[in-house]
C-alpha atoms as a PDB file:
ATOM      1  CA  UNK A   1       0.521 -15.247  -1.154  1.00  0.00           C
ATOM      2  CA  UNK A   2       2.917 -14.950  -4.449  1.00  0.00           C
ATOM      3  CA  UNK A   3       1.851 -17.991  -5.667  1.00  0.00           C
ATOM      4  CA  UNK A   4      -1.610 -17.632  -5.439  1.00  0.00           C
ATOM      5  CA  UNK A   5      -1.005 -13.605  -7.249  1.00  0.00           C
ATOM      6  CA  UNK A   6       1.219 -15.407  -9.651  1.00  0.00           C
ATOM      7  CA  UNK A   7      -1.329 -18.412 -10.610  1.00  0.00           C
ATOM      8  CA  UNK A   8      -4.133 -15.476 -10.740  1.00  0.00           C
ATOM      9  CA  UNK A   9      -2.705 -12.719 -12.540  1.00  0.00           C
ATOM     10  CA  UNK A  10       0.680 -14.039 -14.295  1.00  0.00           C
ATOM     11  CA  UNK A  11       3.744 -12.341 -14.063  1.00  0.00           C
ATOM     12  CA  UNK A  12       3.527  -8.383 -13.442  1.00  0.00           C
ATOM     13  CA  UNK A  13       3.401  -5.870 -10.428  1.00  0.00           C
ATOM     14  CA  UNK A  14       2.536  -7.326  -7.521  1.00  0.00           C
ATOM     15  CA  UNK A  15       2.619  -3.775  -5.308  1.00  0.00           C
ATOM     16  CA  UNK A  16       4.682  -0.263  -5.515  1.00  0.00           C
ATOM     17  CA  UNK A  17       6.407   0.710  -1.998  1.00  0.00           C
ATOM     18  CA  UNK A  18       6.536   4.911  -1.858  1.00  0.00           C
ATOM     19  CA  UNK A  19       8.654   5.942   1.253  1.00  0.00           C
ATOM     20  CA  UNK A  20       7.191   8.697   2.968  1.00  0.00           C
ATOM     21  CA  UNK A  21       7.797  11.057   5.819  1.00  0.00           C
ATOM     22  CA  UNK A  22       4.246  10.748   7.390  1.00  0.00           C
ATOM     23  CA  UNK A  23       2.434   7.988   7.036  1.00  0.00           C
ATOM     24  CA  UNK A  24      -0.385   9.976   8.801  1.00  0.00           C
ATOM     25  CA  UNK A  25      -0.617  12.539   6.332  1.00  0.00           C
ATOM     26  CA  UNK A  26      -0.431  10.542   2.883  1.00  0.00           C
ATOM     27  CA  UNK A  27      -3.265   7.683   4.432  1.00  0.00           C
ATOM     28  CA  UNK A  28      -5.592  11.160   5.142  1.00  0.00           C
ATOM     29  CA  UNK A  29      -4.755  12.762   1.824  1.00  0.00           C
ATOM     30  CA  UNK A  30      -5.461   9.227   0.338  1.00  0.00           C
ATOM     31  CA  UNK A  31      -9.158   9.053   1.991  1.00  0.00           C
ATOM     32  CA  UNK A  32     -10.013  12.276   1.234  1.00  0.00           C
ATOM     33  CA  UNK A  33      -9.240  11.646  -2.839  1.00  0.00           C
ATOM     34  CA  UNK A  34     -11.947   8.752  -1.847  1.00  0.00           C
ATOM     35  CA  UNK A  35      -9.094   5.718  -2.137  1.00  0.00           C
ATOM     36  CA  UNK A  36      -9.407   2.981  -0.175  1.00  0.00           C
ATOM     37  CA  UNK A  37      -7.273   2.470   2.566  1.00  0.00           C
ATOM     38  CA  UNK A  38      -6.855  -1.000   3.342  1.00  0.00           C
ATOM     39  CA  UNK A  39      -6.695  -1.420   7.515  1.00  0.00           C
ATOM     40  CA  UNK A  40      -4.842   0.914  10.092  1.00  0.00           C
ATOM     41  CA  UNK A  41      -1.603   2.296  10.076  1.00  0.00           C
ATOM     42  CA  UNK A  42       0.611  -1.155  11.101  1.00  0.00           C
ATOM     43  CA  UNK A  43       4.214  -1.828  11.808  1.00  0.00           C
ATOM     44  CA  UNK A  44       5.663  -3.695   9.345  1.00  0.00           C
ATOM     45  CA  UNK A  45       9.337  -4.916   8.710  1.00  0.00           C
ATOM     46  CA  UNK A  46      10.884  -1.324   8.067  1.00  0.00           C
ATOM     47  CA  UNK A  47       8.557   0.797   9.983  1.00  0.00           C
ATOM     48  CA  UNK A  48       5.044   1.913   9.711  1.00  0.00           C
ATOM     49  CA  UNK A  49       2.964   0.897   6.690  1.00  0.00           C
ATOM     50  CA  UNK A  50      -0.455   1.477   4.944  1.00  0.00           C
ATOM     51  CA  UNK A  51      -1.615  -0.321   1.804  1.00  0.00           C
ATOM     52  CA  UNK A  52      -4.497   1.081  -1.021  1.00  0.00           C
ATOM     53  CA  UNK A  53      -7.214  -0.941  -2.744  1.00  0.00           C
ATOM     54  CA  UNK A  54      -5.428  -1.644  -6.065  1.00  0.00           C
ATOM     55  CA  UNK A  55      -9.240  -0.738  -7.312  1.00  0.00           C
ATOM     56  CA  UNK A  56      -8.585   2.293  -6.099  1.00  0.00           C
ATOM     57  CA  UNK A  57      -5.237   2.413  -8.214  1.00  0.00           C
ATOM     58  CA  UNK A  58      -5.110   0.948 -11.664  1.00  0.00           C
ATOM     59  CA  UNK A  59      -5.397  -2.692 -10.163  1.00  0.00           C
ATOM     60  CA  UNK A  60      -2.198  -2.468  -8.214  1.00  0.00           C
ATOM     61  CA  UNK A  61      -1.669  -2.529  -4.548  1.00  0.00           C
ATOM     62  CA  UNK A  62       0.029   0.485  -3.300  1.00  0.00           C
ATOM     63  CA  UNK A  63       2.068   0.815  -0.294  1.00  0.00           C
ATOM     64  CA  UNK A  64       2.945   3.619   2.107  1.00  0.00           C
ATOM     65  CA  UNK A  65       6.020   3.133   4.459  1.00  0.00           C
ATOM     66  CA  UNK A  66       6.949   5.323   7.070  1.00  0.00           C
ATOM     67  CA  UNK A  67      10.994   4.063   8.156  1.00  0.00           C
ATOM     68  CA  UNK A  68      11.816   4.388  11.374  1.00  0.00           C
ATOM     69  CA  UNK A  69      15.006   6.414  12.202  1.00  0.00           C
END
């Protein structure tokens, strides 16, 4: 996946992570600003996650994590 971002786009942001307390709530407030959410709500390796269109946001990919206690 890097490799093919890297060979498209040269070096740069590849995503921004925000922590949040609920995922829920930001991926709702999201929609309703009319962003893209890409998916559902998914585990993922530190808890629950979300990800934005990066059309939606300047051309990068934006993601929401949830941590699990």
């Amino acid at each position: 996946m890097m490799a093919k971002f890297l060979e498209k786009r040269g070096e740069g942001f590849h995503h921004i992570c925000y922590e949040v307390e609920n995922i829920g709530i930001e991926v709702d407030s999201a929609k309703s600003k009319g962003l893209e959410v890409l998916g559902e709500i998914r585990p993922g390796a530190e808890g629950k996650t979300a990800f934005l269109h990066p059309r939606d946001t300047h051309g990068i990919l934006v993601e929401f994590v949830e941590k699990e206690d």
